[in-house]
N, C-alpha and C. Protein backbone atom coordinates (compact mmCIF):
# COMPACT_ATOMS: atom_id res chain seq x y z
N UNK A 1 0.83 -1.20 0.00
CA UNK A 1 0.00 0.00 0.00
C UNK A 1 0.87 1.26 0.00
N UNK A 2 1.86 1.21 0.73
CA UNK A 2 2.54 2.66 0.84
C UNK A 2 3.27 2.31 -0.18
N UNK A 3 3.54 1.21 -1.25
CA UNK A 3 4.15 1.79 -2.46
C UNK A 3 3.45 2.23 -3.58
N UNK A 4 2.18 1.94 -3.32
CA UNK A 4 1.48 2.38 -4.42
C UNK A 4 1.08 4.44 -3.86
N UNK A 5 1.06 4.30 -2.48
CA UNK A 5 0.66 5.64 -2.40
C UNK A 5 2.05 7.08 -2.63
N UNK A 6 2.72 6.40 -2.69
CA UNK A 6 4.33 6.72 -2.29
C UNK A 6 4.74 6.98 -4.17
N UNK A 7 4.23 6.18 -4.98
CA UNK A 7 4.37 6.26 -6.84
C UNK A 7 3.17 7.88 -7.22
N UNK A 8 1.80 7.78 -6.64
CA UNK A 8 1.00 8.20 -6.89
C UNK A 8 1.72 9.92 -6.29
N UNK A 9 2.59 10.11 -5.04
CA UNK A 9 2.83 11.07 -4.98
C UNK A 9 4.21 11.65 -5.62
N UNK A 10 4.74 11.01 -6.17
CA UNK A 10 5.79 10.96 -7.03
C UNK A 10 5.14 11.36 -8.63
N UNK A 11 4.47 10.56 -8.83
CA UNK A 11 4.01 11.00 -10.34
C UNK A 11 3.12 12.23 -10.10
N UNK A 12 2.42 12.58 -8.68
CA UNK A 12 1.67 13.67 -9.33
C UNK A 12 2.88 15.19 -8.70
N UNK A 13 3.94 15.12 -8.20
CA UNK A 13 5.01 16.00 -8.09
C UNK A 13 6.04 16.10 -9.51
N UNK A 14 5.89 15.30 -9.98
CA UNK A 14 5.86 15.06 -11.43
C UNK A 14 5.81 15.84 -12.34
N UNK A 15 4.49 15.90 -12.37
CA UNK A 15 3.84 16.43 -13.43
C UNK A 15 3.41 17.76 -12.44
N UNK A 16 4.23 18.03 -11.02
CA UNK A 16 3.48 19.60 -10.50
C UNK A 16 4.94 20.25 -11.41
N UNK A 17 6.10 19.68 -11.89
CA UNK A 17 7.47 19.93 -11.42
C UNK A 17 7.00 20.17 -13.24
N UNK A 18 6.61 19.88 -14.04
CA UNK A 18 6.43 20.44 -15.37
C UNK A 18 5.55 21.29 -15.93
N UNK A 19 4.55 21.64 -14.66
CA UNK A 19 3.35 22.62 -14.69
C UNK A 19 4.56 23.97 -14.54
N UNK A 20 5.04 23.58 -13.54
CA UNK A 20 6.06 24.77 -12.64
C UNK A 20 6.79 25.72 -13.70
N UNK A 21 7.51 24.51 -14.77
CA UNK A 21 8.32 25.29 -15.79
C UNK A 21 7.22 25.63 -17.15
N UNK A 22 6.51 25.15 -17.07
CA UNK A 22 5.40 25.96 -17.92
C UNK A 22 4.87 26.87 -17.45
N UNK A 23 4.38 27.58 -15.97
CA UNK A 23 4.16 28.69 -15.63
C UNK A 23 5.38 29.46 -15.67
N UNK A 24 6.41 29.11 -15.64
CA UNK A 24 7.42 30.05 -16.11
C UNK A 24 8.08 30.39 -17.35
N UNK A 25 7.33 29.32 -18.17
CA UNK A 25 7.82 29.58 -19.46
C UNK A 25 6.82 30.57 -20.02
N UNK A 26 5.14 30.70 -19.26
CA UNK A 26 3.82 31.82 -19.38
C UNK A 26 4.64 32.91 -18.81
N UNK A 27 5.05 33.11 -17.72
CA UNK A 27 5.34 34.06 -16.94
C UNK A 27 6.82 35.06 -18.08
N UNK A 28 7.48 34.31 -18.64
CA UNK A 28 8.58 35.18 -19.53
C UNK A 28 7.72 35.51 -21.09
N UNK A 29 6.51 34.60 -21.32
CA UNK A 29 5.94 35.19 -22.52
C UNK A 29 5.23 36.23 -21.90
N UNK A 30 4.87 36.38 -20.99
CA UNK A 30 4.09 37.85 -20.75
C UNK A 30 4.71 39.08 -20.33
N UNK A 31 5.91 38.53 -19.45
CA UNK A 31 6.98 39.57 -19.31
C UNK A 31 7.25 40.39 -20.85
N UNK A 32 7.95 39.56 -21.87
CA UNK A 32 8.36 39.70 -23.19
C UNK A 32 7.15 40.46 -24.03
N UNK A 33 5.95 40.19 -24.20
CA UNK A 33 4.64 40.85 -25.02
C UNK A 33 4.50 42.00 -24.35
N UNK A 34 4.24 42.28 -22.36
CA UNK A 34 3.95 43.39 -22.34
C UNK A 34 5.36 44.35 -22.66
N UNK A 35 6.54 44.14 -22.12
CA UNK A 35 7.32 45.02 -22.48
C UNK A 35 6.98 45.58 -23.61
N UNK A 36 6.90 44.63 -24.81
CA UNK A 36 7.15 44.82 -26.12
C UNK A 36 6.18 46.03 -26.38
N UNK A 37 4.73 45.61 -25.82
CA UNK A 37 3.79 46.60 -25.97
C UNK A 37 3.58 48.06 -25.68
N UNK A 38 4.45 47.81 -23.92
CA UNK A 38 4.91 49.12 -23.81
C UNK A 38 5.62 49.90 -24.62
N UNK A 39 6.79 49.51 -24.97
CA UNK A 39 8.19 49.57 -25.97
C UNK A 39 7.03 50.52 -26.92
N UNK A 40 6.22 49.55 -28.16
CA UNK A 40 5.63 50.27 -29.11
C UNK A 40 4.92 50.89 -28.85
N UNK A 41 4.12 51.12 -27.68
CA UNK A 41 3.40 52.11 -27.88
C UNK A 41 3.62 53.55 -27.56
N UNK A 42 4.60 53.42 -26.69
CA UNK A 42 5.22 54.73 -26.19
C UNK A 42 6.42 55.03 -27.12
N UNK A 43 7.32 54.22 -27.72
CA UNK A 43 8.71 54.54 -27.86
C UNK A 43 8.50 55.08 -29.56
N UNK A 44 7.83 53.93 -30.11
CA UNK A 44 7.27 53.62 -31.53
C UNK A 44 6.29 54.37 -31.93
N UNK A 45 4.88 54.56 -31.18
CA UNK A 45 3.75 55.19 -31.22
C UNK A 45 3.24 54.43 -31.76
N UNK A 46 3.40 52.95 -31.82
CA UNK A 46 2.01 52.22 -32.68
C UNK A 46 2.47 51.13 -31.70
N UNK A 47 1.22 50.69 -31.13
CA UNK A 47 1.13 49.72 -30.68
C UNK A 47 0.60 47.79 -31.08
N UNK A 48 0.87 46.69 -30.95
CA UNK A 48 1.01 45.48 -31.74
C UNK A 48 -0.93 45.59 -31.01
N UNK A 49 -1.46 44.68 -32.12
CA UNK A 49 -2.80 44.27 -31.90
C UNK A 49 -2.93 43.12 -31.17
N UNK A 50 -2.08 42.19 -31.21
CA UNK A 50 -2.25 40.65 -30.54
C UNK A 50 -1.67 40.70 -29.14
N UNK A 51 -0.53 41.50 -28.88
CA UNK A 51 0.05 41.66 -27.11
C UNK A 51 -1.06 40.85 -26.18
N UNK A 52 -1.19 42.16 -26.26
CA UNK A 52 -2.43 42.35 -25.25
C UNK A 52 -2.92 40.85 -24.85
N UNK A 53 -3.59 40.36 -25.84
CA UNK A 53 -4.79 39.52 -25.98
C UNK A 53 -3.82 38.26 -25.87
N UNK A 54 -2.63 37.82 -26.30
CA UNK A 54 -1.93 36.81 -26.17
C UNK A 54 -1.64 36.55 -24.42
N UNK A 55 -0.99 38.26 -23.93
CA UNK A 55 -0.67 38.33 -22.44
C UNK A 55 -2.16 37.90 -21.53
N UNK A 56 -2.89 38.26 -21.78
CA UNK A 56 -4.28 37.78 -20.91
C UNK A 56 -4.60 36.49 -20.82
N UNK A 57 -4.62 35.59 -22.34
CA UNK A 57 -4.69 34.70 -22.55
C UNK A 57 -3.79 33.85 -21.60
N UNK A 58 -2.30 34.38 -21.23
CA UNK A 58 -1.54 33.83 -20.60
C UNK A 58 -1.23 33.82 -19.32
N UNK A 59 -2.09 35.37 -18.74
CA UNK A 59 -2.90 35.10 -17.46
C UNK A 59 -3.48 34.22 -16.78
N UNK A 60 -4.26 34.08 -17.82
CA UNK A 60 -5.44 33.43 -17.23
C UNK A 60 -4.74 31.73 -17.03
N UNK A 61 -4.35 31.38 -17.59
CA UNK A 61 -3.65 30.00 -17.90
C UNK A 61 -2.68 29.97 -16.28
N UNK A 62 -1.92 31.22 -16.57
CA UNK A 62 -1.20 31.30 -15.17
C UNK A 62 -1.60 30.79 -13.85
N UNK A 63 -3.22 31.65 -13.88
CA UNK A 63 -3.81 31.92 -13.06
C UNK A 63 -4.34 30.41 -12.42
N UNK A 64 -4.64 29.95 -13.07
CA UNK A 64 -5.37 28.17 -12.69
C UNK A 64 -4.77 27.16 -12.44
N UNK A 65 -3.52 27.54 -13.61
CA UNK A 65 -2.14 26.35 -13.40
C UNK A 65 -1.48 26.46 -11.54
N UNK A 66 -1.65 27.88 -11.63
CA UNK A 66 -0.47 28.50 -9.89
C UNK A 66 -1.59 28.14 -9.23
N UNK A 67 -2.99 28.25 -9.04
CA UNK A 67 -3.37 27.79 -7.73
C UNK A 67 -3.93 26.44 -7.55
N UNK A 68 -3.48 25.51 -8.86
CA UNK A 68 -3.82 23.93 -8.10
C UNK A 68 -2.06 23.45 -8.41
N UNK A 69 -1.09 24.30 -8.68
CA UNK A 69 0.69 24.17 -8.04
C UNK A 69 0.53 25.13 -6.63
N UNK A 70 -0.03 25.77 -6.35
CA UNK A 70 -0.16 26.37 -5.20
C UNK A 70 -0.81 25.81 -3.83
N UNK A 71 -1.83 24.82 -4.28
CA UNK A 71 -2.65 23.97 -3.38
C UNK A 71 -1.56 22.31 -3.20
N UNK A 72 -1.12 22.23 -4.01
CA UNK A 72 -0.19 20.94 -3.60
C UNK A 72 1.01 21.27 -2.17
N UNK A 73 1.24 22.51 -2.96
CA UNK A 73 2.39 22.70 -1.81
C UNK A 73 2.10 23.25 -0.58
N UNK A 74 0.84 23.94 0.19
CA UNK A 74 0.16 24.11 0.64
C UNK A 74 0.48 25.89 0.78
N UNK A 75 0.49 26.53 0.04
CA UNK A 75 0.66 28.02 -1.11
C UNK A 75 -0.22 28.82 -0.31
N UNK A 76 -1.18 28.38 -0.56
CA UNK A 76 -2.53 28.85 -0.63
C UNK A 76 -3.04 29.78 0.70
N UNK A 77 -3.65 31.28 1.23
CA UNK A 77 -4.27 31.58 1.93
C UNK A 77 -5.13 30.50 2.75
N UNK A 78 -4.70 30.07 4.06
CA UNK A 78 -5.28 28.92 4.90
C UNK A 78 -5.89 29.69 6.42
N UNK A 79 -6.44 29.08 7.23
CA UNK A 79 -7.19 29.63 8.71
C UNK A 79 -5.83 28.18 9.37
N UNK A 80 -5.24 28.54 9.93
CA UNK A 80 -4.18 27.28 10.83
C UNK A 80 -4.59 27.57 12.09
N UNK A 81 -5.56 28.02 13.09
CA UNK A 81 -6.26 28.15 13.96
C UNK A 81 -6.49 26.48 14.48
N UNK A 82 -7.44 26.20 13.95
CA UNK A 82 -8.24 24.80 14.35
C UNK A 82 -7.03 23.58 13.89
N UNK A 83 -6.40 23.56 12.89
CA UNK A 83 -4.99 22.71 13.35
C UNK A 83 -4.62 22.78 14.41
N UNK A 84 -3.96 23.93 14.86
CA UNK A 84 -3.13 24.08 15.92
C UNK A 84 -3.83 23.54 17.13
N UNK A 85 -5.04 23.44 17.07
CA UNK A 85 -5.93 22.85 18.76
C UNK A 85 -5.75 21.62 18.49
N UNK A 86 -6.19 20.96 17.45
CA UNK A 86 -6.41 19.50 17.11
C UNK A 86 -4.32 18.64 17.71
N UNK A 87 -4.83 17.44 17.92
CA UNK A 87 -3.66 16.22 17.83
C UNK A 87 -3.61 15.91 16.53
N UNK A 88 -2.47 15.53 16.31
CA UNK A 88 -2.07 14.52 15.34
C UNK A 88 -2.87 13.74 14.35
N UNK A 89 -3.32 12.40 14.59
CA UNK A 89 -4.58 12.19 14.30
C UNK A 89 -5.91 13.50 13.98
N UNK A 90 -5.94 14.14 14.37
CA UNK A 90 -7.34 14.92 13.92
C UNK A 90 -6.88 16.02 12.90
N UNK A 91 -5.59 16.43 13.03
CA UNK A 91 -5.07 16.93 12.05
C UNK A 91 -5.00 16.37 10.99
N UNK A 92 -4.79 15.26 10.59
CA UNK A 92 -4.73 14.42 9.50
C UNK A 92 -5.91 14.00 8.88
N UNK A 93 -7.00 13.94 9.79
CA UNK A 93 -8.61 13.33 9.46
C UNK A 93 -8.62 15.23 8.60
N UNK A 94 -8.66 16.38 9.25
CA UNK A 94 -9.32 17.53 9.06
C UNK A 94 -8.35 17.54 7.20
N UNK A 95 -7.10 17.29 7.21
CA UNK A 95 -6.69 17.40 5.79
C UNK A 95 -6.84 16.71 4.89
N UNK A 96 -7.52 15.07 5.29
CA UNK A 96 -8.07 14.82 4.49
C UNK A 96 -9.45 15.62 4.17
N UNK A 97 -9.93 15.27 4.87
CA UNK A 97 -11.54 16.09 4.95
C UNK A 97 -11.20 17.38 3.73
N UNK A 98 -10.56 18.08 4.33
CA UNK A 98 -10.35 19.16 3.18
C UNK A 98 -10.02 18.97 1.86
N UNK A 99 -8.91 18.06 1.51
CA UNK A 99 -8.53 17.65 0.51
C UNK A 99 -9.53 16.66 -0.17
N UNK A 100 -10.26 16.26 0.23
CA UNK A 100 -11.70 15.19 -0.26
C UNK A 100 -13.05 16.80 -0.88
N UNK A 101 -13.04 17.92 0.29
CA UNK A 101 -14.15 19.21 -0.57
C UNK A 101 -13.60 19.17 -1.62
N UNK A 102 -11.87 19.54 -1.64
CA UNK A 102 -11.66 20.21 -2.93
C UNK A 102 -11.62 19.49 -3.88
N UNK A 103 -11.38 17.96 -3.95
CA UNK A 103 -11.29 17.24 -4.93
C UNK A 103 -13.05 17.21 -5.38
N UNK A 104 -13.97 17.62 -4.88
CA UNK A 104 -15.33 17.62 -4.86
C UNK A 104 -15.53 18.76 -5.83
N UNK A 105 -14.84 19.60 -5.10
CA UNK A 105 -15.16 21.56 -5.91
C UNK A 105 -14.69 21.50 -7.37
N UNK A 106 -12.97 20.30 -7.55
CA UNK A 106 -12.39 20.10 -8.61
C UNK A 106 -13.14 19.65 -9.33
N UNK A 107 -13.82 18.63 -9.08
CA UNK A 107 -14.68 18.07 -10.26
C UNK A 107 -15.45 18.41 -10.50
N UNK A 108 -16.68 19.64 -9.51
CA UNK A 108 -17.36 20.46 -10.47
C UNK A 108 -16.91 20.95 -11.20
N UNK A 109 -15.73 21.91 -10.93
CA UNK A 109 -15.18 22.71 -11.75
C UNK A 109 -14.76 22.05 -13.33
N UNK A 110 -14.16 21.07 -12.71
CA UNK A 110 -13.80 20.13 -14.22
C UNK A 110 -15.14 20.00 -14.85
N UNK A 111 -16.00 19.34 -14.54
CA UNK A 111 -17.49 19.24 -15.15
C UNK A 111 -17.76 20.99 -16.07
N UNK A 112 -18.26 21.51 -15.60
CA UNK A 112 -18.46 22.68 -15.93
C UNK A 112 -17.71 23.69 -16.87
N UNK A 113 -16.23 23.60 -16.68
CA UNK A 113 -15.46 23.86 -17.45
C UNK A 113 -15.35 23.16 -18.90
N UNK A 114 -15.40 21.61 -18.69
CA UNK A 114 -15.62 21.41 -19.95
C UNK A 114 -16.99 21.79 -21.24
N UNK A 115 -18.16 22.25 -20.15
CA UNK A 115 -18.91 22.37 -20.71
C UNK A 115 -18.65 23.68 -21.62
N UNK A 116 -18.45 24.55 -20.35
CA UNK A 116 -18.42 26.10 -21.15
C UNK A 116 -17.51 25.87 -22.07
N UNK A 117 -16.25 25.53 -22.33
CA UNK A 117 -15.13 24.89 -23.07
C UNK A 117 -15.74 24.53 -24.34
N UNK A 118 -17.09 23.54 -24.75
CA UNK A 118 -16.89 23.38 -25.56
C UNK A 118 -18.28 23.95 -26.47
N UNK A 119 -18.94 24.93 -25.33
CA UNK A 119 -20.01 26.18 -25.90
C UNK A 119 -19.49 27.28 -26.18
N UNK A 120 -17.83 27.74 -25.57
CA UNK A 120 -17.55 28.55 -26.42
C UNK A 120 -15.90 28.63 -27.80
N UNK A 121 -16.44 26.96 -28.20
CA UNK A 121 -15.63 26.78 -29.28
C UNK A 121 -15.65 27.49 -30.57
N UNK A 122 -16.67 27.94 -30.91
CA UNK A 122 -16.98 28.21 -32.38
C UNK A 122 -16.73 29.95 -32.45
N UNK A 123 -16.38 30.39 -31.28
CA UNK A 123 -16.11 31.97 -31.34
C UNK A 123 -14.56 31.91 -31.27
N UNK A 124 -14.36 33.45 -31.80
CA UNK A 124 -12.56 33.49 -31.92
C UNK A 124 -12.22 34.93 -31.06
N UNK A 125 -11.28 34.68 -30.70
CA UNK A 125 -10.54 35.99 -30.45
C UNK A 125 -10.66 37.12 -30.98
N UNK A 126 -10.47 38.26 -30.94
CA UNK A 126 -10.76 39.29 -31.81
C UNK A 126 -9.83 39.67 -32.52
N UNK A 127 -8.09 39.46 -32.00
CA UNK A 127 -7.17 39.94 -32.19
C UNK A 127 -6.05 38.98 -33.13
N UNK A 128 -6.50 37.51 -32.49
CA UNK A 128 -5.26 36.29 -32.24
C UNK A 128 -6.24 35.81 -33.48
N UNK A 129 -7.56 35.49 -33.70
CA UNK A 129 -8.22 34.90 -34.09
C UNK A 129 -8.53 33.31 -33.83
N UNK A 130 -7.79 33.22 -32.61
CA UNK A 130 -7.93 31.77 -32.40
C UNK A 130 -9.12 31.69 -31.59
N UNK A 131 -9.34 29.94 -31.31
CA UNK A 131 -10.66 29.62 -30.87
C UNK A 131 -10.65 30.50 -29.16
N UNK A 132 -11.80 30.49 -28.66
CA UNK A 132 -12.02 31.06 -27.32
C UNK A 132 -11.69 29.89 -26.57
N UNK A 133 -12.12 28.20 -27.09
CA UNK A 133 -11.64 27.61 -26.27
C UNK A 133 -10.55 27.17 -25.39
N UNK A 134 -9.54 27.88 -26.17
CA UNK A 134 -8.07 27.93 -25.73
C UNK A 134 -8.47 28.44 -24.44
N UNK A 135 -8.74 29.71 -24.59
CA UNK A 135 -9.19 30.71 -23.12
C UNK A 135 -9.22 29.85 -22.03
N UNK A 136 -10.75 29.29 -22.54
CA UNK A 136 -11.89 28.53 -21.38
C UNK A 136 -11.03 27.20 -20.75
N UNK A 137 -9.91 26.52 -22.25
CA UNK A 137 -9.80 25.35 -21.54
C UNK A 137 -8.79 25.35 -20.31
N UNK A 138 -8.44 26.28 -19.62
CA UNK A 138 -7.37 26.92 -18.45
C UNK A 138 -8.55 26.60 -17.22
N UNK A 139 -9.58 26.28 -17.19
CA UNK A 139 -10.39 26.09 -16.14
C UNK A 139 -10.68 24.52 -15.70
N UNK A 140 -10.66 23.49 -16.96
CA UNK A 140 -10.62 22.29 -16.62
C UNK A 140 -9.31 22.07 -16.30
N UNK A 141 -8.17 22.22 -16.86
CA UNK A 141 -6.88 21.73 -16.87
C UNK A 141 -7.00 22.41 -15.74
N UNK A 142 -6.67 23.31 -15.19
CA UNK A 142 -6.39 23.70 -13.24
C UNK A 142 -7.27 22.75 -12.69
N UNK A 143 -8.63 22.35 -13.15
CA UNK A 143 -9.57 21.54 -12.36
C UNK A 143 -8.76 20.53 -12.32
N UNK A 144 -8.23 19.91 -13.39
CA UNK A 144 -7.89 18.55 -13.21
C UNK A 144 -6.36 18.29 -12.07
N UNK A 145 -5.96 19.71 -12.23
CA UNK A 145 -4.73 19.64 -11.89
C UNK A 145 -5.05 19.66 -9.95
N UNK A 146 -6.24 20.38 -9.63
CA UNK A 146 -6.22 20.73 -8.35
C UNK A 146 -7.02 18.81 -7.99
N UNK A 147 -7.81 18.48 -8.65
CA UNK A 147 -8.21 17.12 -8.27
C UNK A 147 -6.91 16.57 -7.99
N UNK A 148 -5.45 16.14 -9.22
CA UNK A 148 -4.94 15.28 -8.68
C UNK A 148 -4.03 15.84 -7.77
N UNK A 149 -3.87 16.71 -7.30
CA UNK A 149 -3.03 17.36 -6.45
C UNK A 149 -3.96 17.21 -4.69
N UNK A 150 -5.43 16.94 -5.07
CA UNK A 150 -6.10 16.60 -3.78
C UNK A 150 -5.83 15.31 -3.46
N UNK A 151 -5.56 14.50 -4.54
CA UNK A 151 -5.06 12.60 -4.39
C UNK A 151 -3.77 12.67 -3.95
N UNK A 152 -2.83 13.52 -4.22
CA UNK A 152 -1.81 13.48 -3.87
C UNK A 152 -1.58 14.14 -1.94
N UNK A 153 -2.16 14.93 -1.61
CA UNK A 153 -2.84 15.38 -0.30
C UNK A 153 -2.79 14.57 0.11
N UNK A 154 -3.97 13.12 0.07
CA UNK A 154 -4.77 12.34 0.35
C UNK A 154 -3.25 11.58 1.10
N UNK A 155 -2.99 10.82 -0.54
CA UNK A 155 -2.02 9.89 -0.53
C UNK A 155 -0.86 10.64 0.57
N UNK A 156 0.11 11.51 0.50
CA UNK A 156 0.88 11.98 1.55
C UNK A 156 0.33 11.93 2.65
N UNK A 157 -1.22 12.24 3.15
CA UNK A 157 -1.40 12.22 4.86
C UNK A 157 -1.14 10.65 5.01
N UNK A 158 -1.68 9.41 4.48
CA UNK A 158 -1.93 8.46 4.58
C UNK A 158 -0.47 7.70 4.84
N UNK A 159 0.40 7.99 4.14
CA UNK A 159 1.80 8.05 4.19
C UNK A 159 2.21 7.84 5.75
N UNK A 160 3.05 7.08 6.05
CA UNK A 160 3.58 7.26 8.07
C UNK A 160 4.19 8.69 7.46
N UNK A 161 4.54 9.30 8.95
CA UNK A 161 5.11 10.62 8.85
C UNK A 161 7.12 10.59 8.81
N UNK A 162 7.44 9.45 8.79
CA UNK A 162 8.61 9.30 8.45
C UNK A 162 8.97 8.91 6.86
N UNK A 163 8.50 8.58 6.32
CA UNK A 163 7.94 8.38 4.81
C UNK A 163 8.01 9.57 3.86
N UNK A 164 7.31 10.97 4.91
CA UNK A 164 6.96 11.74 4.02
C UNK A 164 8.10 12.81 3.65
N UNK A 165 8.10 14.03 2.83
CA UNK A 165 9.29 14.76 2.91
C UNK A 165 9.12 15.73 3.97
């Protein structure tokens, strides 16, 4: 059992450890577009039509990817109040417990996301001309990403505490 839970948190640190360099590979394309935008619009006086709309695009992607890489590592704005009263044991029941809502909230979110995802396929960008679904699909992929990052939660409490990192 703890080798299967012990693989499961390995593969999903994994794949947090290639999210990581893809938010940083978003994070230098947006650095790079807005400069650029600034650059032309002030330096040049004409500003690029796609910046903009590429940098948002890459927001938003940012935005979903960092807070289910933000929820693995435990990132995230938390209340550590009611830990701190609890033992050992109840600490561990309360993070599962938590990590079981969000894997709950994840899969609405995943549900739902794919929906809107694929109601707003047939519209384009205004600028990029690409599909909107690009946009939208930054809401399932964080969904999916914060689900397995709640298995991975799971799997680490379950873990003995000498086991874990």
């Amino acid at each position: 059992m703890q080798t299967v839970l012990t693989a499961v948190v390995r593969g999903v640190d994994g794949l947090n450890w290639v999210i990581g360099w893809l938010m940083a590979a978003l994070m230098a394309v947006m650095t790079v577009l807005i400069s650029w935008q600034v650059f032309a619009r002030y330096v040049m006086g004409n500003s690029l039509a796609f910046s903009e709309e590429v940098a948002r695009f890459s927001t938003v992607w940012l935005t979903m990817l960092g807070a289910a890489y933000a929820y693995r590592y435990g990132a995230l704005i938390a209340v550590e109040l009611l830990p701190g009263l609890l033992g050992r044991r109840m600490q561990t029941a309360l993070k599962i417990t938590v990590a079981l809502a969000s894997a709950l909230f994840a899969l609405i979110l995943l549900h739902e996301g794919l929906a809107i995802t694929q109601r707003v396929m047939p519209q384009t960008a205004p600028s990029t001309r690409v599909s909107m679904a690009w946009l939208y699909a930054a809401m399932p992929a964080g969904a999916a990403m914060i689900l397995l990052n709640a298995v991975a939660v799971i799997a680490d409490s379950l873990r003995p505490a000498e086991v874990r990192p």
